[in-house]
C-alpha atoms as a PDB file:
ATOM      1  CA  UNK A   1       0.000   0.000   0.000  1.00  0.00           C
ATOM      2  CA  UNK A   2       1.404   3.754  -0.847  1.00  0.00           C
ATOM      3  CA  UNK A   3       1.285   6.479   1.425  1.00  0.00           C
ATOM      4  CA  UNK A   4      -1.194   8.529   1.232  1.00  0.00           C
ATOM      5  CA  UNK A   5       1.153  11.846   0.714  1.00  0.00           C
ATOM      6  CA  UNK A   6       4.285  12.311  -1.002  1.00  0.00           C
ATOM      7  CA  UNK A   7       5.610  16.000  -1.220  1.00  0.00           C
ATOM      8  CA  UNK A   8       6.073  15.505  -5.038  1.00  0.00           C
ATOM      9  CA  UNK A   9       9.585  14.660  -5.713  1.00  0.00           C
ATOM     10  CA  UNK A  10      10.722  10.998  -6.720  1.00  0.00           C
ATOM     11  CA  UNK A  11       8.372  10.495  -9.540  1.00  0.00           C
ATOM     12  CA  UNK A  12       5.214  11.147  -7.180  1.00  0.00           C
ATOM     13  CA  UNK A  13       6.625   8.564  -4.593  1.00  0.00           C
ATOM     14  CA  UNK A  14       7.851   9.370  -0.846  1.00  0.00           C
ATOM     15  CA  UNK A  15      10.863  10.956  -0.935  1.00  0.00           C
ATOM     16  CA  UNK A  16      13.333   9.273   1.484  1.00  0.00           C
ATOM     17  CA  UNK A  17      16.620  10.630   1.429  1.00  0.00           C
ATOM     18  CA  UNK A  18      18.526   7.005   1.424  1.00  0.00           C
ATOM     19  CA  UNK A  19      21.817   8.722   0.301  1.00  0.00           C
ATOM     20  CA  UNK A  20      22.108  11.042   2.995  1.00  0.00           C
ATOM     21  CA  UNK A  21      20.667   8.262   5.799  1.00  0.00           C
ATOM     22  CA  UNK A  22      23.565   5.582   4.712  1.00  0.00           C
ATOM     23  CA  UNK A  23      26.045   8.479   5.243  1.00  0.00           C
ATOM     24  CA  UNK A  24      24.599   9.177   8.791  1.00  0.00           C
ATOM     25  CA  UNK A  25      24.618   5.377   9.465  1.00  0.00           C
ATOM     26  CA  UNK A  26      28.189   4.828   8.531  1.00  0.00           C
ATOM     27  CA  UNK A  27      29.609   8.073  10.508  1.00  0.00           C
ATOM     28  CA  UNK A  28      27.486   6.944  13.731  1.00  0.00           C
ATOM     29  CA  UNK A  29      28.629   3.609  12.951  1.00  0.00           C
ATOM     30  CA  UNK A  30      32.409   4.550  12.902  1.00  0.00           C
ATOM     31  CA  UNK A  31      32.132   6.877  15.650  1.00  0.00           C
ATOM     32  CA  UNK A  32      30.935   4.117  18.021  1.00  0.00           C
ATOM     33  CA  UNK A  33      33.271   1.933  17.434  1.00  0.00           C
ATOM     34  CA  UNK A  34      36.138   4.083  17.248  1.00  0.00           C
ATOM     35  CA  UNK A  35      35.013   5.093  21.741  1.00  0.00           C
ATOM     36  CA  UNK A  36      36.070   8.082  21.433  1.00  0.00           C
ATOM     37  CA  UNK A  37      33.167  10.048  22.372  1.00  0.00           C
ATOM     38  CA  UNK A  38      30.136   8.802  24.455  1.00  0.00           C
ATOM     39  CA  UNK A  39      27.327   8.433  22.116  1.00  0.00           C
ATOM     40  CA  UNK A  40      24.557  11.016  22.614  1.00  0.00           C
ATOM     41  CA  UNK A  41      26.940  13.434  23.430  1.00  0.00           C
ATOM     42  CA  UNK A  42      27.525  17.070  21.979  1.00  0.00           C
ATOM     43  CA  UNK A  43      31.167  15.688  20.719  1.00  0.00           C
ATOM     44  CA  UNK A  44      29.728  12.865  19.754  1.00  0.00           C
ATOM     45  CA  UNK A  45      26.826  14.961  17.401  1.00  0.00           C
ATOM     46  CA  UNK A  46      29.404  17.363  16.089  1.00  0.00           C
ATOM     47  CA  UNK A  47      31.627  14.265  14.961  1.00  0.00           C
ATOM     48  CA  UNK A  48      28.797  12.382  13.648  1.00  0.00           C
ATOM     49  CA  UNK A  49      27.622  15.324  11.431  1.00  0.00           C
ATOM     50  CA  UNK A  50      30.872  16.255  10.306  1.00  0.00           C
ATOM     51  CA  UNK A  51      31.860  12.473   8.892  1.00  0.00           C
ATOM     52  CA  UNK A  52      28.216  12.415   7.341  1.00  0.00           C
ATOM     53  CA  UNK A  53      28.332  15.492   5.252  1.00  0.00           C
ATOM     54  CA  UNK A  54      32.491  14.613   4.271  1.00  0.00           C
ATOM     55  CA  UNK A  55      30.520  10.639   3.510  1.00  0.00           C
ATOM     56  CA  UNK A  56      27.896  12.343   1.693  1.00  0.00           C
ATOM     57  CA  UNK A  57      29.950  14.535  -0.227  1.00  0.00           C
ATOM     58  CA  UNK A  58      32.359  11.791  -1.318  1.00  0.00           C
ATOM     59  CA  UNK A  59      29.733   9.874  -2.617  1.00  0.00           C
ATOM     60  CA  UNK A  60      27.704  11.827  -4.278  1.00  0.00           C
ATOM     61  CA  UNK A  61      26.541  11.652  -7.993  1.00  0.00           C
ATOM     62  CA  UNK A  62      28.912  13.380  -9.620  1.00  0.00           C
ATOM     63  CA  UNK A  63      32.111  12.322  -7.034  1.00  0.00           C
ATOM     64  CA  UNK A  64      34.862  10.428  -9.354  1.00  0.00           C
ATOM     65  CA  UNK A  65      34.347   6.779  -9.116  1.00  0.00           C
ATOM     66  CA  UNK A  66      35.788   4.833  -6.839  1.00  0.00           C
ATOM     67  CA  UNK A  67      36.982   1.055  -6.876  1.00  0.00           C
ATOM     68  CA  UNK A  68      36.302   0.291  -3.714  1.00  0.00           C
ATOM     69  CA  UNK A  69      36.294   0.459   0.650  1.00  0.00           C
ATOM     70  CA  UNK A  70      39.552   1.421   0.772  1.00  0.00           C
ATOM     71  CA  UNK A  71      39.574   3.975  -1.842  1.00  0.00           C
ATOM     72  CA  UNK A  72      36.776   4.988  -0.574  1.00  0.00           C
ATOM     73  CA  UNK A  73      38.438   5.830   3.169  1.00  0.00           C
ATOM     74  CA  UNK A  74      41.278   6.855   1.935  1.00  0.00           C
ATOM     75  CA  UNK A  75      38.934   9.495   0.227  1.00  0.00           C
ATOM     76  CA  UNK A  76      37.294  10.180   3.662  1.00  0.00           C
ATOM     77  CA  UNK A  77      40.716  10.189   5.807  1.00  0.00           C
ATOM     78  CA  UNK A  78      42.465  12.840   3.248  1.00  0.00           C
ATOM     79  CA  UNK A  79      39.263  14.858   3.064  1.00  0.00           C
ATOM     80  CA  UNK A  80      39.190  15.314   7.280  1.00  0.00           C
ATOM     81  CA  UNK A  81      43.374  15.683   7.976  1.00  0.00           C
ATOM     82  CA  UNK A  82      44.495  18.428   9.532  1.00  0.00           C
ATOM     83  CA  UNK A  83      45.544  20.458   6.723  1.00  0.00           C
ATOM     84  CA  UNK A  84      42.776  20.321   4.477  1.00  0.00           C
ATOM     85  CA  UNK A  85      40.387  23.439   3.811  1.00  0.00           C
ATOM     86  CA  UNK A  86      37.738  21.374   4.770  1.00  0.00           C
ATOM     87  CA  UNK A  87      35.271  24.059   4.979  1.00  0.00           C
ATOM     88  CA  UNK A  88      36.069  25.284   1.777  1.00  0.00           C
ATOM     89  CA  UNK A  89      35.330  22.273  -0.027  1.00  0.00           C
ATOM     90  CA  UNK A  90      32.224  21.633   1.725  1.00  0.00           C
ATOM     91  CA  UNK A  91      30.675  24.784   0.527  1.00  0.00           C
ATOM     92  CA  UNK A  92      32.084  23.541  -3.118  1.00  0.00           C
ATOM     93  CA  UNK A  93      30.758  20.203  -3.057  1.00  0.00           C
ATOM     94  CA  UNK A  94      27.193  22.148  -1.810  1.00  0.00           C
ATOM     95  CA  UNK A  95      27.313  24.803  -4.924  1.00  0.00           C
ATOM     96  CA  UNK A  96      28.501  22.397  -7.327  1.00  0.00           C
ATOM     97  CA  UNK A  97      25.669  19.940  -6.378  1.00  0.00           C
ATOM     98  CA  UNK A  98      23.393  22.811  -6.798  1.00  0.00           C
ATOM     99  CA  UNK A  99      24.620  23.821  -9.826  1.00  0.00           C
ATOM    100  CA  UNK A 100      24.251  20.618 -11.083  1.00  0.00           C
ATOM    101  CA  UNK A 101      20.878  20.024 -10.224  1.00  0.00           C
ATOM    102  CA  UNK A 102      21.032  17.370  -7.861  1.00  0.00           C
ATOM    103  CA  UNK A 103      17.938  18.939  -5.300  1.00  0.00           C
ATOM    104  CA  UNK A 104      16.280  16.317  -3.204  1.00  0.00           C
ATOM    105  CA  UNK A 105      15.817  15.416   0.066  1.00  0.00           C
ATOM    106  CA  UNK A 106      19.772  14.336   0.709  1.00  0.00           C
ATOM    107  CA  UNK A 107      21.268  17.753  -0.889  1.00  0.00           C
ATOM    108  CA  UNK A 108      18.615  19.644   1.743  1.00  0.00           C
ATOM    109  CA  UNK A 109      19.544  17.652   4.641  1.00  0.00           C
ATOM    110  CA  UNK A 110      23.412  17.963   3.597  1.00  0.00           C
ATOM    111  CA  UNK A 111      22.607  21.978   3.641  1.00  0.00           C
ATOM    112  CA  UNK A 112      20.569  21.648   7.131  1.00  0.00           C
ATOM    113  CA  UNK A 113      24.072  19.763   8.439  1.00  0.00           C
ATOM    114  CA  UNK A 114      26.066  22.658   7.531  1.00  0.00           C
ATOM    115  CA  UNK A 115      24.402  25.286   8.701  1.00  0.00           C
ATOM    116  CA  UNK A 116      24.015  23.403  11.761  1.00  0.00           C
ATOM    117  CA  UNK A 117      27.993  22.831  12.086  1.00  0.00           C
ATOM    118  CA  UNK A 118      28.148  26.480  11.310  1.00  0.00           C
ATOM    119  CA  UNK A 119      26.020  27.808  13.596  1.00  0.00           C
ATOM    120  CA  UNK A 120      26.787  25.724  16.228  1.00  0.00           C
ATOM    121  CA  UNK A 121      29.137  26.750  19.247  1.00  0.00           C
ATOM    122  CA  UNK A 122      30.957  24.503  21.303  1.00  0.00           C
ATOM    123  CA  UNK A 123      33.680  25.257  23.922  1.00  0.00           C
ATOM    124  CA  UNK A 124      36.509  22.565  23.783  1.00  0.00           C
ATOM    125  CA  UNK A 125      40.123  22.689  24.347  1.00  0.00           C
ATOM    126  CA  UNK A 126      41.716  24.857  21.835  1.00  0.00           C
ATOM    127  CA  UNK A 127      43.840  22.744  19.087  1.00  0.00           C
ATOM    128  CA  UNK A 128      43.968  25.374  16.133  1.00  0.00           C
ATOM    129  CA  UNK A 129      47.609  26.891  17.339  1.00  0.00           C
ATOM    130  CA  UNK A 130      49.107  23.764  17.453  1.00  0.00           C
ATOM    131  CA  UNK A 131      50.985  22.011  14.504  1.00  0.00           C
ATOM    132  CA  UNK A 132      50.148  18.241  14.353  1.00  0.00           C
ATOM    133  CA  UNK A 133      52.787  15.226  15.481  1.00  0.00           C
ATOM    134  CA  UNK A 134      55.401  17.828  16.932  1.00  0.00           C
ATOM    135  CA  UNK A 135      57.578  17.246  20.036  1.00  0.00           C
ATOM    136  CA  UNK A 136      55.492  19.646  21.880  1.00  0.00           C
ATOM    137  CA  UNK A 137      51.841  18.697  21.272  1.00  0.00           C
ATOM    138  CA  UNK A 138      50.564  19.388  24.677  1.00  0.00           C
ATOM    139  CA  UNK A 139      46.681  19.923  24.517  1.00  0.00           C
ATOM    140  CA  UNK A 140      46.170  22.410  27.698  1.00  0.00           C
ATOM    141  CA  UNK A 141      42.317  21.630  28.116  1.00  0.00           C
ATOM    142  CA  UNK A 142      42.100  24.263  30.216  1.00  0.00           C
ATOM    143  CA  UNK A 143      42.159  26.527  27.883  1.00  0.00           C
ATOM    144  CA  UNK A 144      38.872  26.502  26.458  1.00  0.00           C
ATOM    145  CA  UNK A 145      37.533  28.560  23.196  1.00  0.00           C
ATOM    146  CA  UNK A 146      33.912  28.510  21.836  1.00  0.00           C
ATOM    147  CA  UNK A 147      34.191  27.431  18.479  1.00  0.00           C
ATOM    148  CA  UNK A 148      32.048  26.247  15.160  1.00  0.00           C
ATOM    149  CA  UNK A 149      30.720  22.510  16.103  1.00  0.00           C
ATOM    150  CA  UNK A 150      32.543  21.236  12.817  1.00  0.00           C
ATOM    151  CA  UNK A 151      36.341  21.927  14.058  1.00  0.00           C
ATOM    152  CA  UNK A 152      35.613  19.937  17.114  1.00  0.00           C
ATOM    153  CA  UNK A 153      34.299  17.137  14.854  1.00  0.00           C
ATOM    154  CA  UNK A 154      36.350  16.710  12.094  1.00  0.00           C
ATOM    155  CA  UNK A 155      39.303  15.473  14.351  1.00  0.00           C
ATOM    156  CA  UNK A 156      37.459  13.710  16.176  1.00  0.00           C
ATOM    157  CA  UNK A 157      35.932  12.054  12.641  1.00  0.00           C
ATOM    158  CA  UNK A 158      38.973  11.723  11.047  1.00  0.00           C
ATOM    159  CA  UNK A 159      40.600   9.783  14.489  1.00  0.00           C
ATOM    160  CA  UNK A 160      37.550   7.283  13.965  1.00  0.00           C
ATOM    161  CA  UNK A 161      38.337   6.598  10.410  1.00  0.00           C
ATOM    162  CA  UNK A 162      42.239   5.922  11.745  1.00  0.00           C
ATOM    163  CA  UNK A 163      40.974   3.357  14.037  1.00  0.00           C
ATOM    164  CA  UNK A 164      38.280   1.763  11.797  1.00  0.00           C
END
């Protein structure tokens, strides 16, 4: 039996945004396992959301194709290291999705993400002066900054796809 609504997208069937649900899956799914974060957490909800929208991204229509799981985390770890405009990428992957077309359900929850990784402030240890794998890495968490939701979870999304 159909449902009795669909908002009008799909062909006239219910639009379920399958894309964007297996990318949610598979960063909840790493983050768990990885124990980095208590699940249900802030931390755990920025990290989540960051690894979906870099999953989403990755994999979305008009990505380059990929052979297979490893390629494809390879893709995901490069995308989230430290010295990647991350950021600036997501907004490209967004207007270049856009550009091309590809509205739906996914691309508007992928949108919702951002803005929500945007405008979301979380005060965490401060990591941005520090240069990765020196001598003197010494994380003072103390010394607390409010910042955007996203630059709390990309580390702690790219650490989960280490330990996968």
């Amino acid at each position: 039996m159909l449902p009795e609504s669909t908002n009008g997208t799909s062909g006239g069937g219910l639009a379920v945004p399958m894309a964007w649900l297996c990318a949610e899956f598979t960063a909840g799914d790493l983050l768990r396992t990885s124990c980095l974060v208590e699940p249900g957490s802030l931390e755990y909800r920025a990290g989540q959301r960051t690894l979906a929208l870099t999953i989403h991204l990755c994999e979305s229509a008009d990505a380059p194709a990929r052979t297979g799981r490893a390629d494809r985390l390879d893709e995901w770890i490069t995308r989230t290291a430290y010295d990647q405009p991350w950021p600036e990428w997501v907004r490209e992957r967004l207007d270049a999705l856009t550009r091309a077309g590809a509205e739906g359900p996914d691309l508007a929850l992928a949108r919702e993400t951002w803005r929500l990784l945007e405008a979301t402030q979380i005060r965490a240890a401060d990591l941005g002066g520090l240069p990765p794998l020196s001598p003197a890495f010494r994380v003072d968490e103390s010394e607390q900054v409010w910042m955007p939701a996203w630059k709390l979870g990309l580390p702690l999304g790219h650490l989960a796809l280490h330990l996968y």
